[in-house]
Structure formats: C-alpha cells, structure tokens
Protein backbone atom coordinates (compact mmCIF):
# COMPACT_ATOMS: atom_id res chain seq x y z
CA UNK A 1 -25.37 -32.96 -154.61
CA UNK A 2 -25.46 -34.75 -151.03
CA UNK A 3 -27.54 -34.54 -148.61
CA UNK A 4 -24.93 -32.55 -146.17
CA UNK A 5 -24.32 -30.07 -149.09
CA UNK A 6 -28.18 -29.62 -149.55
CA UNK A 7 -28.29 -28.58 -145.98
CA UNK A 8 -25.35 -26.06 -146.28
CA UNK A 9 -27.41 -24.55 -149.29
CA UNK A 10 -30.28 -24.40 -147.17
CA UNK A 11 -28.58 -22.88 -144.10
CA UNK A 12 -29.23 -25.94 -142.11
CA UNK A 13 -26.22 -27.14 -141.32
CA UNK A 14 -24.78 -25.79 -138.06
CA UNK A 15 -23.01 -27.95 -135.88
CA UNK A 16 -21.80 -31.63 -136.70
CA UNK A 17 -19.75 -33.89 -134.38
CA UNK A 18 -17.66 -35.32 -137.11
CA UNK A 19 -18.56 -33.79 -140.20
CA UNK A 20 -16.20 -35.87 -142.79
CA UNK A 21 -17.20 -39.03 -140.70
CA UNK A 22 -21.22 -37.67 -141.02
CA UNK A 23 -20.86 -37.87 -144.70
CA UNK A 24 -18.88 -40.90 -145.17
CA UNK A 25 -21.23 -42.35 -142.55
CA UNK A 26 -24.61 -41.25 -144.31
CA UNK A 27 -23.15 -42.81 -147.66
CA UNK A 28 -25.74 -46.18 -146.75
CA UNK A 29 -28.74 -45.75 -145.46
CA UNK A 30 -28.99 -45.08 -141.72
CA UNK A 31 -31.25 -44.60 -138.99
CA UNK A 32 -31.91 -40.85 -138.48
CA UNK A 33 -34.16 -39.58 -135.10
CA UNK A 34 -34.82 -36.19 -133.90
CA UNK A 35 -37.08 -36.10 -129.99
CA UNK A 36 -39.72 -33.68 -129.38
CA UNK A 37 -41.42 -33.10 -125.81
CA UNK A 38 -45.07 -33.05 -125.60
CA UNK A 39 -45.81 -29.74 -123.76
CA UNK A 40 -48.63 -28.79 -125.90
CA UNK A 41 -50.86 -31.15 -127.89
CA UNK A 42 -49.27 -29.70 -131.69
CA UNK A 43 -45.94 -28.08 -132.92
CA UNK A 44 -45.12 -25.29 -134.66
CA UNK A 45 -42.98 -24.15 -137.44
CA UNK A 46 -40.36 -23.86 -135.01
CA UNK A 47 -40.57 -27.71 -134.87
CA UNK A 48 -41.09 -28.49 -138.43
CA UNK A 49 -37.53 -27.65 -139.21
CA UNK A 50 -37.05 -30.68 -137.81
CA UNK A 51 -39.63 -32.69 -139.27
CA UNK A 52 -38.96 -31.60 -142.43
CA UNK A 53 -34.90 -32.52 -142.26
CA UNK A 54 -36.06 -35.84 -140.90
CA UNK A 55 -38.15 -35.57 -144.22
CA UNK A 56 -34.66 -34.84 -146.35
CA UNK A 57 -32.88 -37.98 -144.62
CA UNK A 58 -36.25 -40.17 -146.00
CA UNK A 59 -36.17 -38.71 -148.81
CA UNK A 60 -32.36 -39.79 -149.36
CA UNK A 61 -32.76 -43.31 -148.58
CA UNK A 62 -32.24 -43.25 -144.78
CA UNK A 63 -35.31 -44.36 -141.92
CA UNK A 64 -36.47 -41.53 -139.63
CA UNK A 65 -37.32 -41.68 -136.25
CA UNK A 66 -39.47 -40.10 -134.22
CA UNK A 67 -38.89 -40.03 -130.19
CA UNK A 68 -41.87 -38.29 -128.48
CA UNK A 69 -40.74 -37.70 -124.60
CA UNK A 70 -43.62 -39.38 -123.22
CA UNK A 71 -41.14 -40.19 -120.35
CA UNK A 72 -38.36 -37.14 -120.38
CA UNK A 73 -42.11 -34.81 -121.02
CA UNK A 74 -43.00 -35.76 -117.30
CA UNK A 75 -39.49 -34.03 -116.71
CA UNK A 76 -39.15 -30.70 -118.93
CA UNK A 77 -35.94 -29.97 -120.59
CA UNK A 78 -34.61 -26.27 -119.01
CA UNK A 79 -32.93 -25.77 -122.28
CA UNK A 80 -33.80 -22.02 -123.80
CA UNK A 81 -36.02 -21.56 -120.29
CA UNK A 82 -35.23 -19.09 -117.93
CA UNK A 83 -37.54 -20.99 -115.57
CA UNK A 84 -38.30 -24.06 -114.21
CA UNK A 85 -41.16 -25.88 -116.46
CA UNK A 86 -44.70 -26.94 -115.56
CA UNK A 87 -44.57 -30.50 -114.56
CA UNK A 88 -47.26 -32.15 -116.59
CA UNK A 89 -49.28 -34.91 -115.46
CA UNK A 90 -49.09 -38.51 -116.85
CA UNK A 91 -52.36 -37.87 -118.80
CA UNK A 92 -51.74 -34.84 -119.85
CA UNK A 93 -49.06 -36.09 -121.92
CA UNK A 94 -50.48 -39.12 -123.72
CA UNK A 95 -52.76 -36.41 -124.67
CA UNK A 96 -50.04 -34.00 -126.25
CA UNK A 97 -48.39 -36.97 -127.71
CA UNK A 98 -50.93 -38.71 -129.34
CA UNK A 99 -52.19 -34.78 -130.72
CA UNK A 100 -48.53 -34.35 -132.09
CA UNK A 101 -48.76 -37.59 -133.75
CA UNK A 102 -50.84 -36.44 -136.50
CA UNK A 103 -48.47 -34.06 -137.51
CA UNK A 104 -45.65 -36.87 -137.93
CA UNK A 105 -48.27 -39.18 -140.34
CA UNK A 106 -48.51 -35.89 -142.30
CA UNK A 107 -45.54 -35.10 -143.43
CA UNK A 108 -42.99 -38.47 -143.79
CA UNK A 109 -43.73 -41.72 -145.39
CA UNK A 110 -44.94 -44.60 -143.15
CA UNK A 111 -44.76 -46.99 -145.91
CA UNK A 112 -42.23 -48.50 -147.95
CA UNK A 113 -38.79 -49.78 -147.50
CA UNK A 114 -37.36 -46.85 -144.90
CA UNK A 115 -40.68 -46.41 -144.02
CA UNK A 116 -40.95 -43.99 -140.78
CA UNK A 117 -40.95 -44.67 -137.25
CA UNK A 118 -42.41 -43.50 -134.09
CA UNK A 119 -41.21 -44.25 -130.92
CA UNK A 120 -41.70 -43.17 -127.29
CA UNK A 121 -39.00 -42.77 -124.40
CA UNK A 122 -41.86 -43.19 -121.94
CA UNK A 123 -41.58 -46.98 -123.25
CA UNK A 124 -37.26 -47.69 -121.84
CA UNK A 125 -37.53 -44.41 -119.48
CA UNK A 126 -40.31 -45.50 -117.12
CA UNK A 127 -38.64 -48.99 -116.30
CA UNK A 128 -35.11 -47.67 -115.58
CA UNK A 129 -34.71 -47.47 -112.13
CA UNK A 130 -33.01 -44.76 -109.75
CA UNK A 131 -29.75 -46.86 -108.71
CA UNK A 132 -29.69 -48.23 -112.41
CA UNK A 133 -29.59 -44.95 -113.53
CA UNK A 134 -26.99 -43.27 -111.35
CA UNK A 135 -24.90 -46.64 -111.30
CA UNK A 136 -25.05 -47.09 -115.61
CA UNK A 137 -25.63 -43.76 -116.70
CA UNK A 138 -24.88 -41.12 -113.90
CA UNK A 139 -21.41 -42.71 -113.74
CA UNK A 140 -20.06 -41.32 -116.96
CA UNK A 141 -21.02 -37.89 -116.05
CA UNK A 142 -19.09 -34.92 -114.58
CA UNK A 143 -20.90 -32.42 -112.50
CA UNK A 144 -17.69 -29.84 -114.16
CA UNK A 145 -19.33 -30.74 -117.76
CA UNK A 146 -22.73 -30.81 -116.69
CA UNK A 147 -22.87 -27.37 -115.59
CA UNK A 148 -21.31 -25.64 -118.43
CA UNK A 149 -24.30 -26.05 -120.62
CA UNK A 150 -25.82 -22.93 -121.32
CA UNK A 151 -29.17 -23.68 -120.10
CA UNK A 152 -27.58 -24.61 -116.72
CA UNK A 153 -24.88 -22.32 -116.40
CA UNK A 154 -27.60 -19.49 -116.68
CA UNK A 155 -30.25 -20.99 -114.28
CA UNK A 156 -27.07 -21.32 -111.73
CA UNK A 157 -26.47 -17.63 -111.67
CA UNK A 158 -30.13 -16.90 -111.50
CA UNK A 159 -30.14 -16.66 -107.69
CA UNK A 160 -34.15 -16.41 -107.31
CA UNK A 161 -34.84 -19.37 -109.46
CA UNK A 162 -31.65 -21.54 -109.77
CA UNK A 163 -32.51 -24.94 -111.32
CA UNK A 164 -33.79 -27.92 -110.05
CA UNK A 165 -32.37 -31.71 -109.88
CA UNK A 166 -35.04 -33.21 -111.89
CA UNK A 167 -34.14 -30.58 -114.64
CA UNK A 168 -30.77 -30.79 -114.08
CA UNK A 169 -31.14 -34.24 -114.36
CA UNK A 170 -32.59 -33.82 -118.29
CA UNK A 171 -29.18 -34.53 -120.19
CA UNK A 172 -28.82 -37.49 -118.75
CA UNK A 173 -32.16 -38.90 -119.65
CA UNK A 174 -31.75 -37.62 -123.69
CA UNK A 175 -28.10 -39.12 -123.64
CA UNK A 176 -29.70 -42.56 -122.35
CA UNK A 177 -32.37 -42.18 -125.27
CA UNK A 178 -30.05 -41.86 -127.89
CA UNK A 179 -27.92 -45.25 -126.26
CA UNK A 180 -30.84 -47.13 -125.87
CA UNK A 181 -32.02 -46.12 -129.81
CA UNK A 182 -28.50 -47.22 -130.82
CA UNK A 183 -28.73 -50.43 -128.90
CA UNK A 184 -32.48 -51.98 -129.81
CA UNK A 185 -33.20 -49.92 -133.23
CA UNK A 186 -29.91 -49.12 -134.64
CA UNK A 187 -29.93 -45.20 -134.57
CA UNK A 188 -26.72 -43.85 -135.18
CA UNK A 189 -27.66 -40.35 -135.72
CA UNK A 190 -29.38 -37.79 -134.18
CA UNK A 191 -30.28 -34.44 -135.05
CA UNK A 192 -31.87 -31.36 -133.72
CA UNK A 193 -31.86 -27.84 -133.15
CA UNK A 194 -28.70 -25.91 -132.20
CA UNK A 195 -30.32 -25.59 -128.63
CA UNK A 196 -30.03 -29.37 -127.71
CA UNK A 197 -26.28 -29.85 -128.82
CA UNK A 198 -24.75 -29.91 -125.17
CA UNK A 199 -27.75 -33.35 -125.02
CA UNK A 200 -26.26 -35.01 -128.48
CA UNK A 201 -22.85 -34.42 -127.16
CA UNK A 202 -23.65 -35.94 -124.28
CA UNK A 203 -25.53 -38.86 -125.98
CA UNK A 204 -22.62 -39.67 -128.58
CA UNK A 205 -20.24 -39.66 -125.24
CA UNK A 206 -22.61 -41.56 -123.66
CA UNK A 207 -22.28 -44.56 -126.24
CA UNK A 208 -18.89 -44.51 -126.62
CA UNK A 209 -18.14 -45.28 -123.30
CA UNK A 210 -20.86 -47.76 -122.93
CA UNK A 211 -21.24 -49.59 -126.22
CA UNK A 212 -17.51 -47.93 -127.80
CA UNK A 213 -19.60 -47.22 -131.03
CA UNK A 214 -19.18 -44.21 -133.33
CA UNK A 215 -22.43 -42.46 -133.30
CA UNK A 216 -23.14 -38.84 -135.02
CA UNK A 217 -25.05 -36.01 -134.22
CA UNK A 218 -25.80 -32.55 -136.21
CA UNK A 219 -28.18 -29.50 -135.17
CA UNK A 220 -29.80 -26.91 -137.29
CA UNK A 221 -29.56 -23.08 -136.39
CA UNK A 222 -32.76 -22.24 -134.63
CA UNK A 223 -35.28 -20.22 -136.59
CA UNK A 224 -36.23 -16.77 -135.75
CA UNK A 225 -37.73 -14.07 -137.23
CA UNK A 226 -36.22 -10.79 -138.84
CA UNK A 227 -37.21 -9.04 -135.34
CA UNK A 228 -35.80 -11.79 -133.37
CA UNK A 229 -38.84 -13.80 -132.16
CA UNK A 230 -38.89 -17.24 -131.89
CA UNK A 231 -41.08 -19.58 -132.87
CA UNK A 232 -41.84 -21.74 -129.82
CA UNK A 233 -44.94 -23.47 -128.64
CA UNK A 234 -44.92 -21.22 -125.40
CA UNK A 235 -44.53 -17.57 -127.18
CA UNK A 236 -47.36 -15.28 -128.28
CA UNK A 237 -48.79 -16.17 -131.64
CA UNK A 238 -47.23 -19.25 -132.37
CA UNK A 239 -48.56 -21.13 -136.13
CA UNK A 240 -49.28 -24.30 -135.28
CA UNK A 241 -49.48 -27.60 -137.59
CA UNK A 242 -52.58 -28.61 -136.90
CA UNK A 243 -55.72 -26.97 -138.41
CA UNK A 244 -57.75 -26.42 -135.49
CA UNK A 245 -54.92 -24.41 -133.59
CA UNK A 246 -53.79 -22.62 -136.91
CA UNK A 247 -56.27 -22.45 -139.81
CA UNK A 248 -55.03 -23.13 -143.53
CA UNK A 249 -55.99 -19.57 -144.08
CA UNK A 250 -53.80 -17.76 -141.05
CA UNK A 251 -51.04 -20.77 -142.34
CA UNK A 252 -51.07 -18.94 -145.45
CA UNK A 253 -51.33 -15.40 -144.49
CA UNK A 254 -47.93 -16.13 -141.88
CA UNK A 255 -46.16 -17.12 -145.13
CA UNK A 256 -47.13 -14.78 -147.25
CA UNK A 257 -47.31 -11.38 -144.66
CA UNK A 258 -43.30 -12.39 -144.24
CA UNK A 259 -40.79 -10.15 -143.98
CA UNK A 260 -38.97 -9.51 -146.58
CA UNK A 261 -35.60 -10.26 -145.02
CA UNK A 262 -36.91 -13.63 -143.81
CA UNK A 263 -38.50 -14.89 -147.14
CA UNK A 264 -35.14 -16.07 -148.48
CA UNK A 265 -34.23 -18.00 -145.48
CA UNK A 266 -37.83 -19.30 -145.01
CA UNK A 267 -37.55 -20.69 -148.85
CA UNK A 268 -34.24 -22.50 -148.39
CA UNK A 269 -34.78 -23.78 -144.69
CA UNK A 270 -38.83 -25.04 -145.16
CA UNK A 271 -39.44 -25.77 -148.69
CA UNK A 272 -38.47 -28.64 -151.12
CA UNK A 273 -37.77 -26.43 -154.03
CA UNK A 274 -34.73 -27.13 -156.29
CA UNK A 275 -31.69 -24.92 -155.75
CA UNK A 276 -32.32 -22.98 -159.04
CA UNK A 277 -35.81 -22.43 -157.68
CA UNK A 278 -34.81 -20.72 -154.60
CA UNK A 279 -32.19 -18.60 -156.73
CA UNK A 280 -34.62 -17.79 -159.20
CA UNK A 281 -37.12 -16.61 -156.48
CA UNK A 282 -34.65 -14.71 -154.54
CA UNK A 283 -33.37 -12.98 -157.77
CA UNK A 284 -37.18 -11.76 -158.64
CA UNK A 285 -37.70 -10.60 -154.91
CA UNK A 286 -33.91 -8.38 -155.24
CA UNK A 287 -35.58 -7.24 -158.26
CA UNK A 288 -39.29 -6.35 -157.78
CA UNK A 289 -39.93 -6.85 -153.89
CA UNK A 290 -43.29 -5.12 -154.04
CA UNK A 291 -44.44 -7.89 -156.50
CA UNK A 292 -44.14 -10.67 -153.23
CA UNK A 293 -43.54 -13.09 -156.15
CA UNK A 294 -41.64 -15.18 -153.65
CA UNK A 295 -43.68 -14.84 -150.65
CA UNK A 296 -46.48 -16.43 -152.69
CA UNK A 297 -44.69 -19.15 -153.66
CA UNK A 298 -43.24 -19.88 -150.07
CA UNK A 299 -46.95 -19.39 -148.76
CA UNK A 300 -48.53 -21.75 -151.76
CA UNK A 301 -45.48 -24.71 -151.03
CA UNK A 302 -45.94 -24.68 -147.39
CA UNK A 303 -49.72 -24.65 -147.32
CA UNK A 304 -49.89 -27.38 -149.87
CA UNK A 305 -47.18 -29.30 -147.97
CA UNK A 306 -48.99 -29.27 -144.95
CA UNK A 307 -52.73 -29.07 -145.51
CA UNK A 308 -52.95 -30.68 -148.98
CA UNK A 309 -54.43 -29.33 -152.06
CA UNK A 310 -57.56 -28.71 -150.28
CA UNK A 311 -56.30 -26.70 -147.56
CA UNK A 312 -54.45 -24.37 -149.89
CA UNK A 313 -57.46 -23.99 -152.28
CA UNK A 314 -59.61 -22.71 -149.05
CA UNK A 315 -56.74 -20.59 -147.76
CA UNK A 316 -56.57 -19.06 -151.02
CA UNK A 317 -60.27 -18.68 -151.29
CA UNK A 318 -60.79 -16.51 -147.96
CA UNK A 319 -57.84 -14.35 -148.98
CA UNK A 320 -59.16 -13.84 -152.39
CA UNK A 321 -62.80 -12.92 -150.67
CA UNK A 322 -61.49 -10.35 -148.34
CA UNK A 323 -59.42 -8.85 -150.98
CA UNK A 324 -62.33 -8.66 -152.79
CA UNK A 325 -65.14 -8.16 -150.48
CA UNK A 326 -67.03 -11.30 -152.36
CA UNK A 327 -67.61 -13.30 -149.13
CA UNK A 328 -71.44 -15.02 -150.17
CA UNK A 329 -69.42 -18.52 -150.53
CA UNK A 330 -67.40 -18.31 -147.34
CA UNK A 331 -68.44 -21.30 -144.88
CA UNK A 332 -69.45 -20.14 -141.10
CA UNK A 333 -66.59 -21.82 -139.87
CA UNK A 334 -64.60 -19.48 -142.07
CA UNK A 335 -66.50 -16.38 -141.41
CA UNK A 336 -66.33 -16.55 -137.72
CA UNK A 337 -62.21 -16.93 -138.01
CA UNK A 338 -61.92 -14.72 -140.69
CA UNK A 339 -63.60 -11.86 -138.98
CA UNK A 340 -63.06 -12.92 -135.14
CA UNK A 341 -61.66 -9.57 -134.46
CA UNK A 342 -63.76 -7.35 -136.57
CA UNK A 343 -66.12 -5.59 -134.63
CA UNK A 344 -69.59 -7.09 -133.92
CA UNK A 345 -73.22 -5.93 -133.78
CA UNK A 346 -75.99 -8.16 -132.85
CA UNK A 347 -79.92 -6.97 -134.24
CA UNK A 348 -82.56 -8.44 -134.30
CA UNK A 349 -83.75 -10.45 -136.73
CA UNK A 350 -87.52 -9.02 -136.21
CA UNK A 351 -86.06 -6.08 -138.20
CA UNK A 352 -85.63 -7.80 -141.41
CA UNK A 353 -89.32 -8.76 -141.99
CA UNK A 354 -92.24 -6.84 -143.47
CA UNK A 355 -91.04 -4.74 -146.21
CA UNK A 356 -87.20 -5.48 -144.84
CA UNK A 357 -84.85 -3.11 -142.89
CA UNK A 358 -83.65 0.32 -144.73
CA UNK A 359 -79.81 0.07 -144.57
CA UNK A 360 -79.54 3.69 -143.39
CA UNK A 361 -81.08 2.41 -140.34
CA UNK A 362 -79.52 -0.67 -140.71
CA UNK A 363 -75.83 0.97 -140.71
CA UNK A 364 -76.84 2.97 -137.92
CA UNK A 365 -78.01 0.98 -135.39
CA UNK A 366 -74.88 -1.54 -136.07
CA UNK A 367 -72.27 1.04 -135.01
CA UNK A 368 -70.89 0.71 -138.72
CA UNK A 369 -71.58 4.57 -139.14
CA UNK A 370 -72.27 7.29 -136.92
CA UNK A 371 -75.21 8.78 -138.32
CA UNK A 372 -77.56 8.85 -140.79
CA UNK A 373 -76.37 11.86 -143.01
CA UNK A 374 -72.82 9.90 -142.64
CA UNK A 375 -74.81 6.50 -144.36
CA UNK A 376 -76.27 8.19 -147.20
CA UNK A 377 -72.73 9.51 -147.95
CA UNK A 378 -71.11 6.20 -148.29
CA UNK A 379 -74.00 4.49 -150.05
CA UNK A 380 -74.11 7.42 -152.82
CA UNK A 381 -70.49 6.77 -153.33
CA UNK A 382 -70.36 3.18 -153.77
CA UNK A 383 -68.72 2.54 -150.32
CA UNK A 384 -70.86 -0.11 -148.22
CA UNK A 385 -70.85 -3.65 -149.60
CA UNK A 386 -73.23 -6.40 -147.82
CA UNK A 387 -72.15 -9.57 -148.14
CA UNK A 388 -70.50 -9.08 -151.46
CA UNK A 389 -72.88 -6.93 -153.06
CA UNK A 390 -72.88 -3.39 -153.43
CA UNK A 391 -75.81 -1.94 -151.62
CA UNK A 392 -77.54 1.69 -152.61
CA UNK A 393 -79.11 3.61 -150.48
CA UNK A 394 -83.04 3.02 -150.83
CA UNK A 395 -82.28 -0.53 -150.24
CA UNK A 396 -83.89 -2.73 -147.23
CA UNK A 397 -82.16 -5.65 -146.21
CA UNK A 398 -84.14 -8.90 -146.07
CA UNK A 399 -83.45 -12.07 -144.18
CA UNK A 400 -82.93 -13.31 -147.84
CA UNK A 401 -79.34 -10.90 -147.69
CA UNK A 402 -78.07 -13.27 -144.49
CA UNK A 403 -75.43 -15.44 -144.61
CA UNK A 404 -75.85 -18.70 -142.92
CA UNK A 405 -79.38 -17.27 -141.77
CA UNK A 406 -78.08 -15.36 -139.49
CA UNK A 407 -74.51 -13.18 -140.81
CA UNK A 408 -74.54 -9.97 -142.52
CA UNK A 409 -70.91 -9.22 -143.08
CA UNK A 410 -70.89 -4.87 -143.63
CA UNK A 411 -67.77 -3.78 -145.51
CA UNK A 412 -67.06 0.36 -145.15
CA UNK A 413 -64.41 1.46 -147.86
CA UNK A 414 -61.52 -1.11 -148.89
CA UNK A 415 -60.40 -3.02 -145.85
CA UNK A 416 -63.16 -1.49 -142.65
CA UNK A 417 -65.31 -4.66 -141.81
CA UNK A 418 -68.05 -4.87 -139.69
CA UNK A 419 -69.45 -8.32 -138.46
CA UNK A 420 -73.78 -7.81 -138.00
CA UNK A 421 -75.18 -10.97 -136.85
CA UNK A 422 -79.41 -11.03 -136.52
CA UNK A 423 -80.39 -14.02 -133.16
C-alpha cells in the first residue's frame, strides 16, 4: 500500500492540490515540510499530527522538513483566531523555538540518507525587504482572493476587532516560505492541517508564477475531540510533548481516559500500528468496550513513542500505585503531580516523636475525617491506608511511616486521597 492510501486508511487525507499528480509525484523521494509558529515554547497533540505524517513521508523514503516561524512568529497567523494575536518579542521566540526543537529530535530521524531537517523562516524572512516584498511577492496577489479566506473573511465582518495589515499580511509571508524552500532546498511539497490550505494554495500559486514549477500541497483534517474541543496550544488543558509541561503519567492517562468514540480515530490518525492492528483493536472495543483493550494500547504506543520505554514504565507505575494505593516507591517529583489537587494538611513533624502520633488523632487533625468516633469506624473496617499500608486503629505513626521525610499520603475508601505533609 502507498503512502497516500495509508493516509486515507488513517483518515488523514483531506485536501490535496493534485491528488493523481501527488502520487505520481511522491513515487521518488521528495522533500516534504510542514511550518509551525513558536507561540509557546512546546506543541501539543494537536501538532503532532503533523510531526508524525512528516514521520510517514521519512519513513517512506522522502526528507522532512521542519520550518519553525522564527520570522512569520514575530507576525501571528489569524488563521482559526477570532482575534488579533499577541505580538511576541524577538527573544521570546528563539526561546519557543529552540523549546519546540526538542520535540522534532524526538520523533524523526536526523541521521541517515533522508535524514531530517530543520529550518527557520526567520533566516530568508528577516532580510526581505518592504518594496522587495510588495514588488516580488505582493504583485501576484489579489486583495478579491485574499479576503475570501476564512480566517479573513470572518475577522472582516467582526466590526469591533476587524483584522490588522500585519496579519493580513500572513499568507503572503507562508506562500514566500514555501518559494524560497522550493528554490534553495528543493521542497516540493508541503503539508499541514486543513486550517492552513488557503496559505499552501497560495504558496503553490505563488511558485508557479514565479519559478513556473509544479509544486504540491495536502492538509490533514484537524483533530478534535468527541465533544468538539480542540487541541491547541492556547485552549484549556492542552497535553503537551514535552515532559515538564505534560508528565508521562497525565500523557498516559489522556490516552487511556479517551472517549470511546475518539479511540478509533486516535489509533488510525497517531499510531504506527499495521492496518490489521487497528481493525483488530477496533473489533475488540465494538465487542467488549468496558474492557478499554484499545485505549491501552493507544495509551502504551503513544507514551512509548514519545517518552521512550522509560517514560511509559513510570507512567504505568503511578497508575498502577493509585489503583492500588501502594505508593511507598513513588518519587517526590511524582507524588507532588500525582496528588497536586488532592487536598493538603500540613502537621507538624514534633507530633511524630516520642511514642509516635495515634492515627485517630492523626486523621483528625488532618481534615481526613471529621471526628474521632468517624476514625475508629474506618480503621475497624479496613478503610484508611498510609502510604500503602493498611493502618489499624491503635497504631501511632512514626517519622519512620514518611515518605521522602516529610509525605504521608492518607487514602479514605477506594479513590478519597488526602495529601499530609509534616515541615
């Protein structure tokens, strides 16, 4: 199977410029690049769609590039915003871009004979000069065209913000990118989400007029959950791809707390599993969705992929302690994520020495019950764990119970945790 018919299976496939000329055109090995503006100093898995198709192209014997918009970043692209973006400064986007870069090295191949490249616009953008630019690039475009892009056409109508000319001026700037790629690297195709085809267009125009060379572009539908959320850097709880914005532990639990009407299209559109694998998987979830059989396999692939073997093994650990309330071998970097929102009591630690704090008291004066006569019920039946262990009710905690010399983590019942910590 092709490429282009692996990214039909997948759902990936949503708009081509040529799509018989794409595949005869992809039949030798081509130069493949996909841009992405350095607002914040990581991506999400909104953008790894796109890293990962730039991933499909390596893996199919064509060279990926990556444009960071070091130059069009200083701009903002208006697409998808119903407002005009923050204009970052210089520094703070060498910052985002050289953060983002990490997640690039990660996931394609940097070596070998289509080994991956990185490249940024700031480099071509921030020598071309106003008149150049209206006299070689402006030229070729009509202000009709122009403003029939969605992202225009709805900041036009919005009397109270409207758009502005640098913003406005965005399409341009992409369409140059893509001409200059073609021109000093030999790009020929680019690809992105189905939000930044009016900018291919534009681009492949752009060449043909200037350079009267066939290039191609193709998009990918953009990702959104079953409630219709996106997955953007800017929107509330975004998963990020780097481990200190998103843990490999909340990674894991995003993939594997999915809905069940997403899991299918998260397995085709994110993982590298073999057609029969993702029809296999899909069959088992039709069959027996309360086993999650395929939401652990989607969460397993896609921690793996991104955080490596160890990241999945510690994702898997912290699940498998708060599922079982054995949390002694958690690391305080783990504890204090796991349990961020949990509520908190701080002692202190003077309590613990002597002959050690009775954990009636102890429950108590942490807030975990609300009296005594309530303590002694859940400690006769079994119901308070400390730190993993099973505590009974003539028992006095010792600094010997803490955690990390200072944590006691309290757990009421199945799933009611209570954070103690002893300063």
């Amino acid at each position: 199977m092709d490429l282009l018919a692996d990214l039909e299976f997948r759902g990936q496939l949503y708009q081509t410029t040529d799509l018989n000329g794409l595949r005869e055109h992809l039949a030798t090995p081509r130069k493949v690049y996909c841009g992405f503006d350095p607002t914040k100093d990581s991506l999400t898995i909104g953008n790894l769609v796109q890293i990962l198709l730039l991933r499909r192209f390596q893996a199919a014997g064509h060279t990926p590039v990556v444009v960071v918009g070091g130059g069009t970043g200083m701009i903002g692209d208006p697409s998808g915003k119903e407002a005009e973006r923050q204009i970052l400064t210089p520094e703070q986007v060498q910052k985002n871009v050289d953060g983002q870069r990490v997640c690039f090295e990660r996931l394609l191949d940097f070596n070998g004979p289509n080994a991956a490249q990185i490249l940024d616009n700031a480099a071509w953008l921030t020598k071309l000069g106003f008149i150049e630019a209206l006299r070689d690039i402006g030229k070729h475009f009509s202000i009709n065209m122009m403003i029939q892009k969605d992202s225009v056409r709805e900041r036009l109508h919005n009397r109270d913000q409207g758009i502005s000319y640098t913003e406005f001026s965005y399409m341009l700037l992409q369409a140059y990118d893509f001409s200059y790629l073609m021109q000093h690297h030999g790009v020929t195709v680019q690809s992105s989400g189905s939000d930044q085809w009016g900018n291919i267009v534009a681009g492949v125009d752009l060449i043909r007029r200037t350079q009267h060379k066939e290039a191609f572009g193709l998009t990918t539908p953009l990702i959104t959950k079953a409630d219709g959320g996106k997955f953007g850097k800017t929107e509330t709880g975004a998963i990020w791809l780097t481990a200190e914005r998103t843990s490999p532990y909340a990674f894991y639990q995003f993939w594997v707390n999915s809905a069940d009407a997403d899991v299918s299209k998260f397995l085709r559109a994110y993982t590298f599993f073999s057609h029969e694998e993702i029809l296999r998987l899909e069959a088992e979830h039709a069959q027996n969705p309360g086993a999650r059989a395929a939401h652990r396999a989607l969460a397993q692939h896609m921690t793996e992929l991104l955080h490596g073997p160890e990241g999945l093994v510690q994702a898997q650990k912290a699940t498998e302690a708060l599922f079982s309330g054995n949390v002694s071998d958690l690391p305080a970097a783990t504890i204090a994520e796991l349990f961020a929102t949990a509520p908190a009591s701080n002692l202190p630690k003077e309590k613990l020495e002597g002959d050690g704090y009775p954990v009636v008291d102890l429950l108590v004066d942490a807030a975990v019950v609300k009296s005594k006569r309530e303590a002694r019920e859940f400690l006769s039946s079994g119901a308070i764990l400390m730190n993993g262990r099973t505590v009974t009710l003539e028992e006095r905690a010792t600094a010997s119970w803490l955690l990390h010399e200072t944590v006691l983590l309290v757990r009421r019942g199945k799933k009611n945790w209570h954070i103690v910590r002893f300063q």
